[in-house]
PDB file of N, CA and C in Angstrom:
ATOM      1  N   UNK A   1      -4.573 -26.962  18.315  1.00  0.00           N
ATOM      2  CA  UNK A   1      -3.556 -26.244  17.584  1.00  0.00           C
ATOM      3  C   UNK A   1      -2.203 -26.888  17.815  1.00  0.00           C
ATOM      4  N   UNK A   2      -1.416 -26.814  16.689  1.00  0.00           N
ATOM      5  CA  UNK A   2      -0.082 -27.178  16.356  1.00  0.00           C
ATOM      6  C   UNK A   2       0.529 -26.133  16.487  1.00  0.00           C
ATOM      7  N   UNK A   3       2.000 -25.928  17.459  1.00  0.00           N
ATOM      8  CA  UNK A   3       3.062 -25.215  17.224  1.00  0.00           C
ATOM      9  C   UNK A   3       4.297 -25.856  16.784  1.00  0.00           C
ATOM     10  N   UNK A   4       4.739 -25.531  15.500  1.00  0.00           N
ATOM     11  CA  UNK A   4       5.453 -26.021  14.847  1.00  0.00           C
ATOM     12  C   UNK A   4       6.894 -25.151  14.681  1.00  0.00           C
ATOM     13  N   UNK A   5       7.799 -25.780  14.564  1.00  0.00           N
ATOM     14  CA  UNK A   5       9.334 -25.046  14.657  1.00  0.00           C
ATOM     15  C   UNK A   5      10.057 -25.692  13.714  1.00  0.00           C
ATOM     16  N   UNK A   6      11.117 -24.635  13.409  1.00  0.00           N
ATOM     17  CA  UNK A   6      11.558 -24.958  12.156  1.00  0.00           C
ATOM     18  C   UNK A   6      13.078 -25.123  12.541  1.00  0.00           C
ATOM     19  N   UNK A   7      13.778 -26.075  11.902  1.00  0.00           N
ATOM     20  CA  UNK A   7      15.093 -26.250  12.643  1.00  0.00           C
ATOM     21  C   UNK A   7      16.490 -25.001  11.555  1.00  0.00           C
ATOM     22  N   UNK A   8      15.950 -24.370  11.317  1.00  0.00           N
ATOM     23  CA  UNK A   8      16.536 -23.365  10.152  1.00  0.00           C
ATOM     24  C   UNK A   8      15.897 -21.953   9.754  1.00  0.00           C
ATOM     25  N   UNK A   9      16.215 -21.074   9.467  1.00  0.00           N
ATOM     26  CA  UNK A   9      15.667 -19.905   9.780  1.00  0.00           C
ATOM     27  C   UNK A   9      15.837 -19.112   8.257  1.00  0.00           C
ATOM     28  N   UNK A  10      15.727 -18.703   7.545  1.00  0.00           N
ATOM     29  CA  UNK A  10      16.241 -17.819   6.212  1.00  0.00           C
ATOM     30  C   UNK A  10      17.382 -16.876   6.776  1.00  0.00           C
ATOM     31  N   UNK A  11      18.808 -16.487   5.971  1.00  0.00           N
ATOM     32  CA  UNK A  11      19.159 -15.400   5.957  1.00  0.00           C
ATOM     33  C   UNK A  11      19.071 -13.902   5.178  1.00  0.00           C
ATOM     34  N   UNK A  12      19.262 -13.415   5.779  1.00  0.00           N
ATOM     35  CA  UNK A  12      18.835 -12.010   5.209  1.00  0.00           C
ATOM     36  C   UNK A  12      20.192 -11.250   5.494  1.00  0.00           C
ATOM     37  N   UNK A  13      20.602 -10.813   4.307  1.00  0.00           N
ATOM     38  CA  UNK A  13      21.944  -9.521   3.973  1.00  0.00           C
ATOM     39  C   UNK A  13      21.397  -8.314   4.702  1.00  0.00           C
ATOM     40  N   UNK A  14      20.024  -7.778   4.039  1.00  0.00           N
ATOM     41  CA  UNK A  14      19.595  -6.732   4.154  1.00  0.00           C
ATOM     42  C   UNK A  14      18.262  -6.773   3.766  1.00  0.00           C
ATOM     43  N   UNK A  15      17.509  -5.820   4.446  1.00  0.00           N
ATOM     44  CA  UNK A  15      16.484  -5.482   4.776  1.00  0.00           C
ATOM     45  C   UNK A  15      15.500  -5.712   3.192  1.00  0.00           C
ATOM     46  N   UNK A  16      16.024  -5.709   2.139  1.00  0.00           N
ATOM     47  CA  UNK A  16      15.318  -5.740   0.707  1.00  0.00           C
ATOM     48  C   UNK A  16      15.774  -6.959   0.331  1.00  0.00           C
ATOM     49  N   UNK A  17      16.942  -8.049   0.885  1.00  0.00           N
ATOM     50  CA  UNK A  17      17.500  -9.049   0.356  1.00  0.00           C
ATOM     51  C   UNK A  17      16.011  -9.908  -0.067  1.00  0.00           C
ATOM     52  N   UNK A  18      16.282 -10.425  -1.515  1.00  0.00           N
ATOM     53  CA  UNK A  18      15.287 -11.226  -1.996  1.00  0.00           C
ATOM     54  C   UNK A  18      15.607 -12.927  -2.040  1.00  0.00           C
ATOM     55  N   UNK A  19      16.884 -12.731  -1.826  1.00  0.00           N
ATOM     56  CA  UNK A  19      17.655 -14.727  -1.969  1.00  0.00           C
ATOM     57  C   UNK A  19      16.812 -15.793  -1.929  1.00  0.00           C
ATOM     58  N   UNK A  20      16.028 -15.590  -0.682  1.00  0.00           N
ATOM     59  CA  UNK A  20      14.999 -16.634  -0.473  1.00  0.00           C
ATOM     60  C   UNK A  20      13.331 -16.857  -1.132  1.00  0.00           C
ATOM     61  N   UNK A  21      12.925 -15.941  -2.474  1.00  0.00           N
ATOM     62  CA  UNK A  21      12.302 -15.730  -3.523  1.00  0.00           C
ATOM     63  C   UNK A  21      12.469 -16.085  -4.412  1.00  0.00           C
ATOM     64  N   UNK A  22      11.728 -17.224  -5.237  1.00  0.00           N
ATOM     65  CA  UNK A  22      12.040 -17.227  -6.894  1.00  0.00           C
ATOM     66  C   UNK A  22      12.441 -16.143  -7.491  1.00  0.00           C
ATOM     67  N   UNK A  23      13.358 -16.386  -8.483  1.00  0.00           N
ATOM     68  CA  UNK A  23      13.424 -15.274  -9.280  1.00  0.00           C
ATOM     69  C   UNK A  23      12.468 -15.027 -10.571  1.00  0.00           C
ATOM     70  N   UNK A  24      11.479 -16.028 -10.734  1.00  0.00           N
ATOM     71  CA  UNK A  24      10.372 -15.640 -11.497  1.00  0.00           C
ATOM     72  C   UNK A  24       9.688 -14.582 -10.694  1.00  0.00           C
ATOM     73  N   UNK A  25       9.307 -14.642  -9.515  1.00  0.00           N
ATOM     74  CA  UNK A  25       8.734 -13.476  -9.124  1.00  0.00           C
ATOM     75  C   UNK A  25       9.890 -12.167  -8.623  1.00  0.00           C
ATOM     76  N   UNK A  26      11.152 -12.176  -8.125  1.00  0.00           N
ATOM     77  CA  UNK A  26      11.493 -11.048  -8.288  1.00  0.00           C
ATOM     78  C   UNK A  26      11.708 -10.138  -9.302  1.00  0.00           C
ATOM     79  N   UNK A  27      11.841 -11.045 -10.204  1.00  0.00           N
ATOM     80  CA  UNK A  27      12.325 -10.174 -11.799  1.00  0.00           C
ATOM     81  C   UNK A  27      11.405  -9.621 -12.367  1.00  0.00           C
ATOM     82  N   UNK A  28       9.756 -10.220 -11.934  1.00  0.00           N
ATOM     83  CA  UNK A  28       9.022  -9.875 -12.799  1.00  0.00           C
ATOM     84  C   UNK A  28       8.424  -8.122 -12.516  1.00  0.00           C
ATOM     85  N   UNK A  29       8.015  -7.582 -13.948  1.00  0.00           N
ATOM     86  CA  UNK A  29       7.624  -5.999 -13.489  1.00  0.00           C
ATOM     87  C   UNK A  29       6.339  -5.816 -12.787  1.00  0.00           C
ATOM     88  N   UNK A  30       6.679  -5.213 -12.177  1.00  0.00           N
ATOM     89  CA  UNK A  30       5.613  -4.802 -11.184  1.00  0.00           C
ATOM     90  C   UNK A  30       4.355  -3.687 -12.313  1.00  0.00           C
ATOM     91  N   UNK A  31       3.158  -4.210 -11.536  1.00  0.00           N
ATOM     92  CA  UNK A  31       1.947  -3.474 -12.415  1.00  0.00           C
ATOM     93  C   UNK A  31       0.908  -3.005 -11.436  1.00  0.00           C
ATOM     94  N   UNK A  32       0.661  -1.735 -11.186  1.00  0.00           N
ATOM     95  CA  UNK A  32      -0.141  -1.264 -10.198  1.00  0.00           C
ATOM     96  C   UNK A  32      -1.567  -1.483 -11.344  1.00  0.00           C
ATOM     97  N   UNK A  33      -2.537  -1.879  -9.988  1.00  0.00           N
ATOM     98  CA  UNK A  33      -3.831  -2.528 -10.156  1.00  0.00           C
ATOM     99  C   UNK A  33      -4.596  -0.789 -10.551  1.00  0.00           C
ATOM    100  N   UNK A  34      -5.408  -0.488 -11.920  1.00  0.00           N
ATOM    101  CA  UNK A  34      -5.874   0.957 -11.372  1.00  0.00           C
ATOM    102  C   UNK A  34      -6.946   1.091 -10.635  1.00  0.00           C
ATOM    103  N   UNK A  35      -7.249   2.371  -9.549  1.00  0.00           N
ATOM    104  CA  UNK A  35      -8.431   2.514  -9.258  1.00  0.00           C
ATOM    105  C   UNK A  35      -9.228   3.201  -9.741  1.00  0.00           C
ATOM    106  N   UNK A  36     -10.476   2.914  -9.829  1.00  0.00           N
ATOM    107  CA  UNK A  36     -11.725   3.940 -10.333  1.00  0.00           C
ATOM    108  C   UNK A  36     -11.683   5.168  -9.403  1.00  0.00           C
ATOM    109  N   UNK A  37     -12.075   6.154 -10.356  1.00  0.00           N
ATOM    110  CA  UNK A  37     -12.298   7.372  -9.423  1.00  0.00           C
ATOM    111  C   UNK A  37     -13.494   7.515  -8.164  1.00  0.00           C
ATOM    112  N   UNK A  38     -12.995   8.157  -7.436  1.00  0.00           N
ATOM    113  CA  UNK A  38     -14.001   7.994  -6.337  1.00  0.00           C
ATOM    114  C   UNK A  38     -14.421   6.497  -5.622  1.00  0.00           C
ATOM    115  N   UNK A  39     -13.858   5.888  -5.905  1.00  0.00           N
ATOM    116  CA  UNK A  39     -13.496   4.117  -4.949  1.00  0.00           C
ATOM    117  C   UNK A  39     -13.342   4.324  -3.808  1.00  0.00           C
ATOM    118  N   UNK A  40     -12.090   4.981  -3.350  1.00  0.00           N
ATOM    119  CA  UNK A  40     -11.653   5.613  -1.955  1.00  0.00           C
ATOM    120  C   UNK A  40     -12.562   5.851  -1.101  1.00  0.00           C
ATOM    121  N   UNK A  41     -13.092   7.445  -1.570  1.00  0.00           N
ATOM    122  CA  UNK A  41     -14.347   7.668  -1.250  1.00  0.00           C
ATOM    123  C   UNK A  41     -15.264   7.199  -0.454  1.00  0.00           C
ATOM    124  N   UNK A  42     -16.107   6.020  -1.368  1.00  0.00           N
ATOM    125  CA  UNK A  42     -17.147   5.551  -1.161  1.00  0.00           C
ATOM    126  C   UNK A  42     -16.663   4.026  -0.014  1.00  0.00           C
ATOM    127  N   UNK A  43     -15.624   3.994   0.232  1.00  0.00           N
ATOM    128  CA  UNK A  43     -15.482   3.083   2.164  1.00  0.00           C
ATOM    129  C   UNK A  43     -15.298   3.943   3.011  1.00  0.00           C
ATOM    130  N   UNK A  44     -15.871   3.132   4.029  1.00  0.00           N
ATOM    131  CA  UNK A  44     -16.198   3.892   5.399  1.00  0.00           C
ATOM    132  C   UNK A  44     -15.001   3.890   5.605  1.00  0.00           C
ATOM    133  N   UNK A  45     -14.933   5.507   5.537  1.00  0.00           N
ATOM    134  CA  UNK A  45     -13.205   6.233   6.419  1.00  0.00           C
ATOM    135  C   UNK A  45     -13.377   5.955   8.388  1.00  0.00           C
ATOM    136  N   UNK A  46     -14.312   5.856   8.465  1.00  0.00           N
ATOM    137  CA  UNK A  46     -14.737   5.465   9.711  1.00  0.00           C
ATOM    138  C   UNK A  46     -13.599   4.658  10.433  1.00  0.00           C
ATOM    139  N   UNK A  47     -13.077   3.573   9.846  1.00  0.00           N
ATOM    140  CA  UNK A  47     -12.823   2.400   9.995  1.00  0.00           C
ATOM    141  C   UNK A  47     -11.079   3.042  10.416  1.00  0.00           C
ATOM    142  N   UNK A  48     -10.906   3.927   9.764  1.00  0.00           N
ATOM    143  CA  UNK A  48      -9.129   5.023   9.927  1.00  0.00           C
ATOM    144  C   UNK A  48      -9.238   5.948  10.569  1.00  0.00           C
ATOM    145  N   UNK A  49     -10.401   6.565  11.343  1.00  0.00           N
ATOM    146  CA  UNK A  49     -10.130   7.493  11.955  1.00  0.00           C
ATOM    147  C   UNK A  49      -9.251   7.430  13.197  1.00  0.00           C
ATOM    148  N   UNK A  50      -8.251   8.529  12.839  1.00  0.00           N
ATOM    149  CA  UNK A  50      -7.403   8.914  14.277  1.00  0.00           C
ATOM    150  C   UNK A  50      -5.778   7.895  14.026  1.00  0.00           C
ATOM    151  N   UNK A  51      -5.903   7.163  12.420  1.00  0.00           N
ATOM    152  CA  UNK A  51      -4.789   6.683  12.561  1.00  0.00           C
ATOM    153  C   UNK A  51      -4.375   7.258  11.310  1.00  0.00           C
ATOM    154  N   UNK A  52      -2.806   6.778  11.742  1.00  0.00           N
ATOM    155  CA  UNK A  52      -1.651   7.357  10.820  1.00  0.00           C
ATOM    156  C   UNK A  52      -0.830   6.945  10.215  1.00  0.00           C
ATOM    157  N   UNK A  53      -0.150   6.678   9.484  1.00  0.00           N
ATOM    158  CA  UNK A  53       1.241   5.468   9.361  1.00  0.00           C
ATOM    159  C   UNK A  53       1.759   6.106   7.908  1.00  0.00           C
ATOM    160  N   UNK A  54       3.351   6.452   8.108  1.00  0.00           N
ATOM    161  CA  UNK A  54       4.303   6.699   7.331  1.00  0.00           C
ATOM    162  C   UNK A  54       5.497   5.566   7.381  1.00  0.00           C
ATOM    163  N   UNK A  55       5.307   5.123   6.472  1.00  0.00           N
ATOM    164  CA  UNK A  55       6.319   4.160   6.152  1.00  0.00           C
ATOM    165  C   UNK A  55       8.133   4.493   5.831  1.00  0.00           C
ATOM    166  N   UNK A  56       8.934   4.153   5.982  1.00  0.00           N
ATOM    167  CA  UNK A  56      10.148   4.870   6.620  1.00  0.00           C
ATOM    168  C   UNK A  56      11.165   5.412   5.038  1.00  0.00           C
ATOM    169  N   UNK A  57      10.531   4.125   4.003  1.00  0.00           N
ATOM    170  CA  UNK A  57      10.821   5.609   2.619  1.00  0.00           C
ATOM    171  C   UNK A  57       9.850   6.432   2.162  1.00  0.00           C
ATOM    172  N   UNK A  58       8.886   6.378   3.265  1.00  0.00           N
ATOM    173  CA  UNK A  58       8.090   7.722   2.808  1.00  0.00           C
ATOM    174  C   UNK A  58       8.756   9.226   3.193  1.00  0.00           C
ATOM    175  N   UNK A  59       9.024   9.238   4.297  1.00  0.00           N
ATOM    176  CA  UNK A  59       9.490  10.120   5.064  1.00  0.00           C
ATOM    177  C   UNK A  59      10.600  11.053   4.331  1.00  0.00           C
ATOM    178  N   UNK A  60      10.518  12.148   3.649  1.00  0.00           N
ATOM    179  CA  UNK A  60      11.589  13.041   3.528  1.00  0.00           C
ATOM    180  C   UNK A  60      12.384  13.893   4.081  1.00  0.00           C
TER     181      UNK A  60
END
Protein backbone atom coordinates (compact mmCIF):
# COMPACT_ATOMS: atom_id res chain seq x y z
CA UNK A 1 0.00 0.00 0.00
CA UNK A 2 0.61 3.61 -1.01
CA UNK A 3 0.05 6.58 1.31
CA UNK A 4 -0.28 9.39 -0.70
CA UNK A 5 -0.53 13.26 0.31
CA UNK A 6 -1.67 15.97 -1.29
CA UNK A 7 0.22 19.26 -1.14
CA UNK A 8 -3.29 21.33 -1.18
CA UNK A 9 -6.42 20.72 0.45
CA UNK A 10 -10.05 22.14 -1.04
CA UNK A 11 -11.66 25.15 0.63
CA UNK A 12 -14.86 25.14 2.00
CA UNK A 13 -17.06 28.55 2.97
CA UNK A 14 -19.58 26.35 4.42
CA UNK A 15 -20.74 23.23 5.19
CA UNK A 16 -23.05 22.96 1.65
CA UNK A 17 -20.24 25.02 -0.27
CA UNK A 18 -20.20 23.27 -3.75
CA UNK A 19 -16.99 25.42 -5.46
CA UNK A 20 -15.04 22.43 -5.81
CA UNK A 21 -17.95 20.49 -8.08
CA UNK A 22 -18.73 20.90 -11.67
CA UNK A 23 -21.44 22.85 -12.19
CA UNK A 24 -22.91 20.34 -14.61
CA UNK A 25 -23.56 18.32 -11.69
CA UNK A 26 -24.58 20.94 -9.18
CA UNK A 27 -27.15 22.55 -11.31
CA UNK A 28 -28.51 19.56 -12.41
CA UNK A 29 -32.24 18.52 -10.86
CA UNK A 30 -32.21 16.11 -8.63
CA UNK A 31 -34.58 12.86 -9.35
CA UNK A 32 -35.43 10.44 -6.60
CA UNK A 33 -34.99 6.78 -7.86
CA UNK A 34 -38.82 5.20 -7.05
CA UNK A 35 -39.27 2.32 -4.83
CA UNK A 36 -41.57 -0.60 -5.32
CA UNK A 37 -43.90 -1.20 -2.65
CA UNK A 38 -42.91 -3.50 -0.09
CA UNK A 39 -38.92 -3.48 -1.23
CA UNK A 40 -38.10 -2.27 2.30
CA UNK A 41 -39.79 -4.96 3.68
CA UNK A 42 -38.49 -7.80 2.08
CA UNK A 43 -34.33 -7.00 3.49
CA UNK A 44 -33.25 -8.37 6.42
CA UNK A 45 -34.05 -5.56 9.06
CA UNK A 46 -31.80 -7.80 10.98
CA UNK A 47 -28.86 -6.13 9.66
CA UNK A 48 -30.40 -2.40 11.72
CA UNK A 49 -31.39 -3.70 14.64
CA UNK A 50 -30.75 -1.48 17.72
CA UNK A 51 -29.52 1.34 15.43
CA UNK A 52 -30.54 4.80 14.92
CA UNK A 53 -29.39 7.86 13.07
CA UNK A 54 -31.04 11.34 12.65
CA UNK A 55 -29.35 13.45 10.51
CA UNK A 56 -29.02 17.11 11.87
CA UNK A 57 -31.80 18.66 9.24
CA UNK A 58 -33.84 16.05 10.25
CA UNK A 59 -34.24 17.04 13.66
CA UNK A 60 -37.12 19.55 14.50
Amino acid sequence: FFILSSSSSPSFKTKRDVNNFDQDFTREEPVLTPVEDGIIKQINQDEFKGFSYFGDETVA
